[in-house]
Protein backbone atom coordinates (compact mmCIF):
# COMPACT_ATOMS: atom_id res chain seq x y z
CA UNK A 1 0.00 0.00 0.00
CA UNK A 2 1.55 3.40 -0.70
CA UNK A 3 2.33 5.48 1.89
CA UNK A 4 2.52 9.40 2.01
CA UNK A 5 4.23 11.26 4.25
CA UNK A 6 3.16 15.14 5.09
CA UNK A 7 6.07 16.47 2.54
CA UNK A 8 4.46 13.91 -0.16
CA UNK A 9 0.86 14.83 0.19
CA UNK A 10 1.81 18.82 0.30
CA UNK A 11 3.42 17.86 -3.22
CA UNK A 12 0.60 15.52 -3.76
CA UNK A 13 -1.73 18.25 -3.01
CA UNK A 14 -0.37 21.63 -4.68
CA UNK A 15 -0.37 19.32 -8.40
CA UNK A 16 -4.35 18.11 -7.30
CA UNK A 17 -5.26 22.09 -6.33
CA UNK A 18 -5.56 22.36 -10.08
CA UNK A 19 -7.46 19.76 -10.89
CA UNK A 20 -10.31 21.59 -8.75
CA UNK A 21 -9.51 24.63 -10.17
CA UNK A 22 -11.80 27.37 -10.38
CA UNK A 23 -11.42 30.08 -13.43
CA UNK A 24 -8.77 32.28 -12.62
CA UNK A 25 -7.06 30.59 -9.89
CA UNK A 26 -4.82 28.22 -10.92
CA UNK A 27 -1.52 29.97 -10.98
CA UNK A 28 -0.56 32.17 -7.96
CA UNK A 29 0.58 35.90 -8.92
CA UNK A 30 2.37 37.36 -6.12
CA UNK A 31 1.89 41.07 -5.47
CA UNK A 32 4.69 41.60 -3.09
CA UNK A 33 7.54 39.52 -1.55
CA UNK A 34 7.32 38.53 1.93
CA UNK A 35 9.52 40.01 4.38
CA UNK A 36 11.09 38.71 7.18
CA UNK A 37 12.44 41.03 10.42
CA UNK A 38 14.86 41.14 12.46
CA UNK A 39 15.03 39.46 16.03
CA UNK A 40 13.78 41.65 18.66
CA UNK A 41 11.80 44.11 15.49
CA UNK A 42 8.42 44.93 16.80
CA UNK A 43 5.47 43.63 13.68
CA UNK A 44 3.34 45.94 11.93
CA UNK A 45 0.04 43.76 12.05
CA UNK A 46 -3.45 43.85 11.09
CA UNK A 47 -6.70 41.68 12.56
CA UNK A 48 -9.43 40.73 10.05
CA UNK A 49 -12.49 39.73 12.89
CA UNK A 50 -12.30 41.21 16.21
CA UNK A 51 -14.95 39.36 18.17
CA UNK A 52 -14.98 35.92 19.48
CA UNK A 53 -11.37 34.00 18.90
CA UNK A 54 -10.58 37.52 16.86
CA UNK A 55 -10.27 39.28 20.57
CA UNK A 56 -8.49 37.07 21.76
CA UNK A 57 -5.95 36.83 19.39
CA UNK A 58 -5.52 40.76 19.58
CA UNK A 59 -4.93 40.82 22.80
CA UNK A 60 -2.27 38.14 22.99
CA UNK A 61 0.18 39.58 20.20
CA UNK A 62 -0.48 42.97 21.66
CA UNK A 63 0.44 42.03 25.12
CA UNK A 64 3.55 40.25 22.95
CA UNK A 65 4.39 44.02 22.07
CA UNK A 66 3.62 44.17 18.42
CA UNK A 67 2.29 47.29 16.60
CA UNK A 68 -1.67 46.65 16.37
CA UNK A 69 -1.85 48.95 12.43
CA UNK A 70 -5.11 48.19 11.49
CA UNK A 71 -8.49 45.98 12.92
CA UNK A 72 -10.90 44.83 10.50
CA UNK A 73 -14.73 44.04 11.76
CA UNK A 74 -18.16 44.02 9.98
CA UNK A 75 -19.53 45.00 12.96
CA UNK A 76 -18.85 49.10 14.01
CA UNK A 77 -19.13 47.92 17.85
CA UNK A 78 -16.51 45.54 17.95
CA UNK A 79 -14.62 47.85 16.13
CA UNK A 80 -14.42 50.26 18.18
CA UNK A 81 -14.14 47.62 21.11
CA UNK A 82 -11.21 46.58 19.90
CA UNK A 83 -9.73 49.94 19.24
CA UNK A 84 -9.91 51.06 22.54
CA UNK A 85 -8.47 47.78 23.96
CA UNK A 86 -5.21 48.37 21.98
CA UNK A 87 -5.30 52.77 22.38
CA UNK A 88 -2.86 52.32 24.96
CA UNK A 89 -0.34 52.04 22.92
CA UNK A 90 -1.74 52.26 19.83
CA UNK A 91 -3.96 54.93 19.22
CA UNK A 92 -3.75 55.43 15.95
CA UNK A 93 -4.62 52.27 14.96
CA UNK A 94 -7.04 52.30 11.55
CA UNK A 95 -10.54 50.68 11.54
CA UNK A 96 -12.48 49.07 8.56
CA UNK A 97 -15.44 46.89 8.04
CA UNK A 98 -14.41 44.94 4.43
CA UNK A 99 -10.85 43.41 4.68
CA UNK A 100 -10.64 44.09 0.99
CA UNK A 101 -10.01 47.86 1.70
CA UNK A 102 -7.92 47.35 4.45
CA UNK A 103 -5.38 45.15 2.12
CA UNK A 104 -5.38 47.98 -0.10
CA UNK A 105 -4.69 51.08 2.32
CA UNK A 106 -2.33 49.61 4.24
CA UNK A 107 0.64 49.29 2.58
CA UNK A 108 3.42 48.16 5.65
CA UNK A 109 2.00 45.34 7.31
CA UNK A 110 4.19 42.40 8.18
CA UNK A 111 1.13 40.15 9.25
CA UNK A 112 -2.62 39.45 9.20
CA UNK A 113 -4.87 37.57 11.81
CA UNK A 114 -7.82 36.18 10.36
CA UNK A 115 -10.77 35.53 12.98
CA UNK A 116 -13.91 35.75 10.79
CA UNK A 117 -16.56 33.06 10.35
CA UNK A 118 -15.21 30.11 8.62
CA UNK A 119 -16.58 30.79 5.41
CA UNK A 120 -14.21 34.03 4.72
CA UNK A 121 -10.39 32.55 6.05
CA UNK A 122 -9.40 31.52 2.46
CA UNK A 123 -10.77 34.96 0.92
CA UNK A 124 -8.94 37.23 3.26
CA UNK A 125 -5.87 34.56 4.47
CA UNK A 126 -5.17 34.26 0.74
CA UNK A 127 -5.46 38.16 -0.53
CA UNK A 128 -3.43 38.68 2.22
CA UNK A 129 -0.44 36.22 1.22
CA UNK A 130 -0.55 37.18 -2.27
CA UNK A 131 0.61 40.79 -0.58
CA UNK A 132 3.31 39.50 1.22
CA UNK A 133 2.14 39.02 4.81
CA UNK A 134 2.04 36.61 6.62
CA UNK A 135 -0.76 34.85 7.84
CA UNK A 136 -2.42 33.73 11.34
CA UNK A 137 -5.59 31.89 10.86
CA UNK A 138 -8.34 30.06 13.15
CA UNK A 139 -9.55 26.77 12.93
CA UNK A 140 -10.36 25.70 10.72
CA UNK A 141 -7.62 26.72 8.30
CA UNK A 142 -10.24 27.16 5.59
CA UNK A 143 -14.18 25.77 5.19
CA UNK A 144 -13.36 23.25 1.82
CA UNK A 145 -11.19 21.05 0.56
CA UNK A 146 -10.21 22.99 -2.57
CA UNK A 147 -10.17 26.34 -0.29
CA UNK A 148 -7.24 23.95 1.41
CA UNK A 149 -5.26 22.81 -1.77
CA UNK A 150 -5.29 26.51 -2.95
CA UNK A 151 -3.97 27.71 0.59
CA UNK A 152 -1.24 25.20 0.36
CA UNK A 153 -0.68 26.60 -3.06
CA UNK A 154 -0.44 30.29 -2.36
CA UNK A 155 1.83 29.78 1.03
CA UNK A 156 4.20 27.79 -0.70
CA UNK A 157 4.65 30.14 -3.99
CA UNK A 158 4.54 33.16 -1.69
CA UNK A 159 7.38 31.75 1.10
CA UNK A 160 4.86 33.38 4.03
CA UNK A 161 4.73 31.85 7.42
CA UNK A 162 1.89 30.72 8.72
CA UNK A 163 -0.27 29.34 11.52
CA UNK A 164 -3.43 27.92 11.86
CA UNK A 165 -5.46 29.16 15.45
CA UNK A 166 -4.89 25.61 16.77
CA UNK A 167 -3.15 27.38 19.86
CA UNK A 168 -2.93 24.12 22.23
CA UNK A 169 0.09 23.40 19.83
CA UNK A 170 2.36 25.91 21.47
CA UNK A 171 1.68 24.19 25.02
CA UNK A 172 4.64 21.94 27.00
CA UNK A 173 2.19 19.28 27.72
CA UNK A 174 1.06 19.08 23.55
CA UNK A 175 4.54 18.61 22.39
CA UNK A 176 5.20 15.93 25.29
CA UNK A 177 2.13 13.99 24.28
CA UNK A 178 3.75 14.09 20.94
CA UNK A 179 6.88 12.86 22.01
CA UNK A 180 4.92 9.90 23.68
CA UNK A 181 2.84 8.66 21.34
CA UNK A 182 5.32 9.06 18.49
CA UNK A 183 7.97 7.35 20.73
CA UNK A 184 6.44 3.93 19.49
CA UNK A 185 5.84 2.73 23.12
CA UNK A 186 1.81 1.83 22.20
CA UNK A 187 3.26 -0.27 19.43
CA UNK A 188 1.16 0.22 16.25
CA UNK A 189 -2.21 2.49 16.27
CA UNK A 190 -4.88 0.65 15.64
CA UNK A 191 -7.85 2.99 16.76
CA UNK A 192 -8.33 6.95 17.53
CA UNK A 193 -11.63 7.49 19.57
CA UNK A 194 -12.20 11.51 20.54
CA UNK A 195 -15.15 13.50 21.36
CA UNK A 196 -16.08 16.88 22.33
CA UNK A 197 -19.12 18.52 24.20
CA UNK A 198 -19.58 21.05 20.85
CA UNK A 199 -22.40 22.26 19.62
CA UNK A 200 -23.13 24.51 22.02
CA UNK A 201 -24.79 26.98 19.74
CA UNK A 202 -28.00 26.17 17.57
CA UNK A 203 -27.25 23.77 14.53
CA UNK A 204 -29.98 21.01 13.35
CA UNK A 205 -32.85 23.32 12.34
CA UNK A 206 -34.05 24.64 8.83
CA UNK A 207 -33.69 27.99 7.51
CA UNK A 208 -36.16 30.41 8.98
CA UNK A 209 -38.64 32.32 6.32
CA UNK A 210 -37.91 36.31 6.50
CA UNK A 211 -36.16 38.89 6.61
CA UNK A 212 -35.50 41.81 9.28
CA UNK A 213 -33.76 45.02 9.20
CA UNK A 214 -30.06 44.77 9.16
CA UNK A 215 -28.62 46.99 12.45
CA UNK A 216 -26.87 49.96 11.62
CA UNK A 217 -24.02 48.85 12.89
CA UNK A 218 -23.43 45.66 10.39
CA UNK A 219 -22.62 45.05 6.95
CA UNK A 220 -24.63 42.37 6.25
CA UNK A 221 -22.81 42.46 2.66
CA UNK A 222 -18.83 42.29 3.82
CA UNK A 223 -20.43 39.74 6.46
CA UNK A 224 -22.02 37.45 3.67
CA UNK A 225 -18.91 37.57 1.84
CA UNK A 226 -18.26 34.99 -0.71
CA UNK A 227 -21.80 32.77 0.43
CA UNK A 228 -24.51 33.14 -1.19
CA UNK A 229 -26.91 35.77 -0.97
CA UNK A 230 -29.34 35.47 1.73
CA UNK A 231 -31.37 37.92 3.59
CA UNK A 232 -30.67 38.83 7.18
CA UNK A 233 -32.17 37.20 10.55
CA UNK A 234 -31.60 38.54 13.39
CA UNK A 235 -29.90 35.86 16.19
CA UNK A 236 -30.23 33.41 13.51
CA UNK A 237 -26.47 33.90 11.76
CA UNK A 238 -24.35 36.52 13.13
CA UNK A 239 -22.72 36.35 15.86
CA UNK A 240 -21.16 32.98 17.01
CA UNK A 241 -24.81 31.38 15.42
CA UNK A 242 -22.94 30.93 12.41
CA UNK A 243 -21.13 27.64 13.29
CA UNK A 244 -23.56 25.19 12.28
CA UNK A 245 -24.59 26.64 8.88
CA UNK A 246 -22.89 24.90 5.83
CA UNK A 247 -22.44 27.91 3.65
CA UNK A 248 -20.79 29.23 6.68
CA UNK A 249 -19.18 27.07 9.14
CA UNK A 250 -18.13 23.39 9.53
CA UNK A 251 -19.71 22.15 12.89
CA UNK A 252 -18.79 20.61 16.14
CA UNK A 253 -15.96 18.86 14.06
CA UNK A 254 -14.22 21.83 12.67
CA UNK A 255 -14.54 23.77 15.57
CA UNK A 256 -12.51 21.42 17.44
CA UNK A 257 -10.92 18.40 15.81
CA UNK A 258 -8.36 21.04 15.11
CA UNK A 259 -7.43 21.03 18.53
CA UNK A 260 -7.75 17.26 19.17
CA UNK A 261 -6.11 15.79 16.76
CA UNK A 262 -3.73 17.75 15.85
CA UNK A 263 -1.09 15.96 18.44
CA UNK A 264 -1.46 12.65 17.12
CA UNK A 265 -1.91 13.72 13.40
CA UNK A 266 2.06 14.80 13.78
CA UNK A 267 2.95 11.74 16.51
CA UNK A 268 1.80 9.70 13.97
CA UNK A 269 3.24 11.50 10.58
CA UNK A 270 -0.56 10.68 9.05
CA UNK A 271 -1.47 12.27 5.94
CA UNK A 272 -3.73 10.64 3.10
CA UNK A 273 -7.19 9.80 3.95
CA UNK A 274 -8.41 6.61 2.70
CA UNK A 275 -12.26 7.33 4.01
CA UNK A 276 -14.65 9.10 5.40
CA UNK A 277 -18.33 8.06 6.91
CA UNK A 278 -20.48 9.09 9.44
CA UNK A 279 -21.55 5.42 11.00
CA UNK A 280 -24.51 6.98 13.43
CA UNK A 281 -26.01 10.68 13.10
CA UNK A 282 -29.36 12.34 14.51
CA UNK A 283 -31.75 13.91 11.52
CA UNK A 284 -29.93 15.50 9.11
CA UNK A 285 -30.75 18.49 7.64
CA UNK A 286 -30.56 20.23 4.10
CA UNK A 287 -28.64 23.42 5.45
CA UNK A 288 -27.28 22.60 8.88
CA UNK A 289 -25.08 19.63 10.81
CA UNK A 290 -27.19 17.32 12.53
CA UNK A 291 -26.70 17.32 16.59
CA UNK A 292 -24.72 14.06 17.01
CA UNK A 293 -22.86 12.26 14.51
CA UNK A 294 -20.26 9.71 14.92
CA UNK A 295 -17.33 9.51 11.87
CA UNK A 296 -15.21 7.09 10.77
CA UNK A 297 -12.10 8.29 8.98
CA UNK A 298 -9.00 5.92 7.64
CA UNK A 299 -5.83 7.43 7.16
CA UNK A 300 -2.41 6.37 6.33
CA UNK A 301 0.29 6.81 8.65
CA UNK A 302 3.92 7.34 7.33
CA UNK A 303 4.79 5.51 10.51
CA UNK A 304 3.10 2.28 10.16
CA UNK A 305 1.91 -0.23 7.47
CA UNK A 306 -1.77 -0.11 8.81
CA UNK A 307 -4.09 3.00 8.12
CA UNK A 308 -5.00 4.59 11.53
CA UNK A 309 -8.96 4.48 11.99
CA UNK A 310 -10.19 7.84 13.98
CA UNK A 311 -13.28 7.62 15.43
CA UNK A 312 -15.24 11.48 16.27
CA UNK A 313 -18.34 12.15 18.47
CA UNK A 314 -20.27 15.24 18.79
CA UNK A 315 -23.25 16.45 20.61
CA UNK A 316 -21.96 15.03 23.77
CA UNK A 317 -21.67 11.60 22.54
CA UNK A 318 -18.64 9.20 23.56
CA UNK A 319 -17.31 5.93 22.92
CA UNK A 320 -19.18 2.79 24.53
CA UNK A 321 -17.70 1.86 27.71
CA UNK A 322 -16.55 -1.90 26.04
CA UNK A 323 -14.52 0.48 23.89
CA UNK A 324 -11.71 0.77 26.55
CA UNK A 325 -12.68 -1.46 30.12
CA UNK A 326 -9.72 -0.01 31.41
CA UNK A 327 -10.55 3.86 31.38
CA UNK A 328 -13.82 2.75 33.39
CA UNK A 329 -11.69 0.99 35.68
CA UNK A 330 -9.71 3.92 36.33
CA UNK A 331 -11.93 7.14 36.10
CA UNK A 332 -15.61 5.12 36.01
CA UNK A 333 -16.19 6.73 32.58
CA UNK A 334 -15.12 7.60 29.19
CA UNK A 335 -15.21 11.25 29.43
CA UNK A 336 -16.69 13.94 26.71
CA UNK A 337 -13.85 15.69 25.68
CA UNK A 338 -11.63 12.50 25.79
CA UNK A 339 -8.81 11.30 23.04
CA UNK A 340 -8.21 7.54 23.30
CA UNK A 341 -5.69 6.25 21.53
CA UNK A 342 -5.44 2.33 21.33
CA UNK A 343 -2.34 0.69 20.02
CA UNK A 344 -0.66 -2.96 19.83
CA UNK A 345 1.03 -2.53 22.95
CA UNK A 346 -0.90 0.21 25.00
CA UNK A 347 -3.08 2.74 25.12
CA UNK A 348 -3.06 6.52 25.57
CA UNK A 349 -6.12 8.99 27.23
CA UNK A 350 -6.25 11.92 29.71
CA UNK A 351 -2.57 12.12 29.76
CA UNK A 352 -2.01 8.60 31.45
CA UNK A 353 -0.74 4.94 29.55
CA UNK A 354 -2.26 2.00 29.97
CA UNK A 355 0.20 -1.06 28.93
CA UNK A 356 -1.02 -4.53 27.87
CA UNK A 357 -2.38 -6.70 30.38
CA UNK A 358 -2.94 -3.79 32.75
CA UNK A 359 -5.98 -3.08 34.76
CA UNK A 360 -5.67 0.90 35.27
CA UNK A 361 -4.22 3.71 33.63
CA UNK A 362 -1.24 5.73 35.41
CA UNK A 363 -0.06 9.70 34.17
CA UNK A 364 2.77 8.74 31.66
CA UNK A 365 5.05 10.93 34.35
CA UNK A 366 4.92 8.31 36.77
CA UNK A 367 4.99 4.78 34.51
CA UNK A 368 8.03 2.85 33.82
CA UNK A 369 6.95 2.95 30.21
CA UNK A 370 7.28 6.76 29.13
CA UNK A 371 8.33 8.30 32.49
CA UNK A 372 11.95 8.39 31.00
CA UNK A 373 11.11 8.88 26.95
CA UNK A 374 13.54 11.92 26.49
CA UNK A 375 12.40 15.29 25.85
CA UNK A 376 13.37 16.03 21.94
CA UNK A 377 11.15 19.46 21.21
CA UNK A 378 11.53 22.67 21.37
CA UNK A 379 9.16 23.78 23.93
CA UNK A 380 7.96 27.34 23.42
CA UNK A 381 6.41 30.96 25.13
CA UNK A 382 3.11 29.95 23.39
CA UNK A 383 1.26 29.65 19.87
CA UNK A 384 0.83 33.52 19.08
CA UNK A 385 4.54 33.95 20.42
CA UNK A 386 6.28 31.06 17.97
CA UNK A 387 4.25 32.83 15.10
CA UNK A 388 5.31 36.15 16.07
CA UNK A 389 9.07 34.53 16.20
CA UNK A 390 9.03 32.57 12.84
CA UNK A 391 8.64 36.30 10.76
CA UNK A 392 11.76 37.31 13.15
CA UNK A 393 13.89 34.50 11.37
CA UNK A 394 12.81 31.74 13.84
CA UNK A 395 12.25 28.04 13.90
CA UNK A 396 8.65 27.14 11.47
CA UNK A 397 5.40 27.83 13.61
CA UNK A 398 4.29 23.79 14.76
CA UNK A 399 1.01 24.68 12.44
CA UNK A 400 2.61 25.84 9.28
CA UNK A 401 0.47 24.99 6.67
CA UNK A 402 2.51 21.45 5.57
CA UNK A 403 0.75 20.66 9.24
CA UNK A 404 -2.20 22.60 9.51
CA UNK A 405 -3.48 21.98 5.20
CA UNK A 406 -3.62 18.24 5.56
CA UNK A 407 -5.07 18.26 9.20
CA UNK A 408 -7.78 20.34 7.97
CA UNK A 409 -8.54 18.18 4.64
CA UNK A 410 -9.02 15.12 6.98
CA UNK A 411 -11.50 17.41 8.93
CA UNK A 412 -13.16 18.74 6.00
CA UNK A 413 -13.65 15.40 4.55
CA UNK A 414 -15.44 14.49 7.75
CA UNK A 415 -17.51 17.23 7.72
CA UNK A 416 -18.45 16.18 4.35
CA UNK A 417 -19.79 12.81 5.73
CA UNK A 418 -22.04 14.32 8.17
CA UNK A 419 -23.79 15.58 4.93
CA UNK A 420 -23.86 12.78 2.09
CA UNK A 421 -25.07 9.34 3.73
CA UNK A 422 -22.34 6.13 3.28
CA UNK A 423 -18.84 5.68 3.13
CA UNK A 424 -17.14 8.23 1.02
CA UNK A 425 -13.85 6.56 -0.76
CA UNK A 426 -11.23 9.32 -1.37
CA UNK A 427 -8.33 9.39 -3.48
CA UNK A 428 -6.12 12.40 -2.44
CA UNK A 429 -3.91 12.19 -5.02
CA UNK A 430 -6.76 13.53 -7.72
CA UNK A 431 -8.35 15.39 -4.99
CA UNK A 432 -11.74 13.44 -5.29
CA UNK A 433 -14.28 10.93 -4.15
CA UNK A 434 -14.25 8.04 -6.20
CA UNK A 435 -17.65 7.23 -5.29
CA UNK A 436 -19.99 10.39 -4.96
CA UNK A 437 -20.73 13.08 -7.10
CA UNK A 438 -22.79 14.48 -4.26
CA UNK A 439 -19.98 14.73 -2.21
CA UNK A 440 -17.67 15.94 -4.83
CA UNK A 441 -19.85 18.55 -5.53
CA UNK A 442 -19.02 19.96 -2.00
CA UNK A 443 -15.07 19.81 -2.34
CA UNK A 444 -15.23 23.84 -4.09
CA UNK A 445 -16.84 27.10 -2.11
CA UNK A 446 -19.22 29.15 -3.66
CA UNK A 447 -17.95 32.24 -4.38
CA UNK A 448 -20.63 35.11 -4.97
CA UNK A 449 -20.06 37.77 -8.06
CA UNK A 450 -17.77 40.64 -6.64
CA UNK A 451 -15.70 38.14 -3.97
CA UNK A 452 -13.19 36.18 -5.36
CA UNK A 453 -10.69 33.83 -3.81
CA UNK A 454 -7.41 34.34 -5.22
């Protein structure tokens, strides 16, 4: 069975971006070199989506010390919420509500943060590259697969760095999990079992009939973006409503399998999916994610012979107890939130090993197994920081796009499941189900007339 490593399905990938190719977009014309600084230089930086995850992110490279240029919001109160968290030291900073004029006024930035709803990251992440900066984007990377191939595309012609919002990477206790698991100690990985509490805002419903007035305050049209027209609801779609909506976001599992599986997606040098199907699912629904699903993905693991199969629950669902007898022996339950892995030899959850023929798990500090597995990664101040760094000449941010692209195609894929019934057969290397032109049809983003993604 051929087996692709990360640096083989990046190739693998950047050839397949154009064979979903939209007109226009299958060469990459580069505005403006990228520039790198100097250690200790302070960055000239700009945030596209203040609220939510968009805060946050402005307040950690401020408090970093960078030069907060410009904010970006289609909403005039966040704006100016955001302005005056920053006016301490920058006071001057210059306030817009479509990112498209902001790229074109300001003409010194060293870096963009992209916070918006999911449906915009690859409009703005990608205009921005194609000028030179460098890029900082939530999870998900981007809301489709082609969205995905093209990113991988664009960062590698333009030589950016880049991040994806996956910020539990920068954390001591991520890299030592990934020291553990990819030590080899569980033997081969058979089985990936993780779950999460999310949604915890309103998906599996239908589109309400109506219209009412859009607020003052928001443009409905810079907010719509590249999805198709629709008219305004208010508390239906904007703000953090938006999740659940297919034109717009990409569920419980893009929300958060970015966080959870990132660890074991580089432990375990996986790359090409083989498969993707939702086994179990509430009602589904034409234009939002059902409540629950469970998925089923395969995917080939540079490390080992055998695909890895990764099992993912939402809507507070969880792996049956029979699944691992051992966790319920040790904490009486498989927990929401969880990420079992089961290997050959062993098996990893909650920070703790469990070895063969044992009845309990013990913290991988204290067992014979892993206590003394050395340290061999850098350890860093924190996800925003190692960005921040990587434009000053250092070491490649841990979610550079050869980590963070293929991650988020495995996700995508999944998310695809949730909405076309069976097991979807993929075949990376032409960037296509070989089994579904329903799902294929929802590898490409719509892009309305007067947005384009470069």
């Amino acid at each position: 069975m051929k087996q692709l490593s990360r640096r083989g399905f990046l190739r693998t990938g950047v050839a397949a971006a154009g064979a979903l190719s939209v007109a226009g977009c299958s060469s990459v014309s580069i505005a403006k070199p990228a520039v790198y600084r100097k250690p200790g230089d302070r960055l000239n930086m700009a945030f596209i989506g203040s609220g939510g995850r968009g805060g946050a992110n402005l307040k950690e490279f401020y408090d970093l010390g960078e030069q907060v240029v410009a904010v970006c919001d289609v909403d005039r109160g966040r704006l100016d919420h955001s302005a005056n968290v920053v006016k301490e030291r920058c006071p001057d900073v210059r306030k817009y509500q479509d990112f498209r004029e902001l790229l074109a006024a300001e003409k010194d930035l060293d870096a963009v943060v992209v916070s918006t709803p999911d449906h915009m990251h690859a409009a703005a992440a990608i205009a921005a590259m194609k000028l030179g900066c460098h890029v900082y984007v939530e999870k998900p990377l981007v809301r489709t697969v082609w969205e995905a191939r093209r990113f991988a595309k664009v960062a590698q012609a333009c030589g950016v760095m880049t991040q994806m919002g996956n910020n539990g990477n920068g954390s001591d206790q991520q890299r030592r999990n990934i020291e553990i698991v990819q030590s080899g100690v569980l033997g081969d990985i058979r089985e990936i079992h993780v779950s999460t509490d999310r949604p915890i805002w309103p998906q599996a419903l239908n589109r309400p009939e109506g219209s009412d007035p859009v607020p003052e305050s928001l443009s409905w049209e810079c907010w719509l973006g590249v999805a198709p027209e629709r008219p305004f609801k208010k508390d239906v779609y904007h703000s953090f409503k938006w999740r659940g909506w297919f034109d717009f976001g990409t569920g419980a599992m893009g929300d958060i399998a970015c966080h959870s599986m990132s660890f074991f997606w580089r432990a375990l040098q996986l790359g090409e999916v083989v498969s993707a199907e939702t086994v179990k699912t509430t009602e589904r629904f034409t234009e939002t994610y059902p409540a629950a699903t469970t998925v089923k993905i395969t995917v080939r693991s540079a490390k080992q012979q055998k695909p890895v199969t990764i099992y993912w629950y939402d809507g507070k669902t969880k792996p049956a107890d029979e699944v691992c007898p051992e966790a319920i022996a040790t904490w009486k339950s498989i927990g929401v939130g969880s990420t079992l892995i089961v290997g050959e030899k062993g098996k990893f959850m909650n920070g703790a090993v469990c070895m063969a023929g044992e009845p309990k798990f013990r913290g991988y500090g204290q067992h014979e197994a892993t206590k003394d597995i050395p340290v061999t990664l850098p350890r860093v101040k924190n996800h925003h920081w190692e960005f921040a760094e990587a434009i000053r000449g250092g070491a490649t941010p841990y979610s550079h796009f050869d980590h963070a692209v293929p991650l988020t195609e495995a996700v995508l894929l999944g998310c695809i499941s949730q909405q076309i019934p069976g097991e979807l057969a993929w075949d990376a290397s032409a960037c296509r189900f070989t089994n579904s032109k329903a799902a294929n049809a929802l590898l490409k983003p719509h892009v309305r007339d007067g947005w384009e993604i470069g």
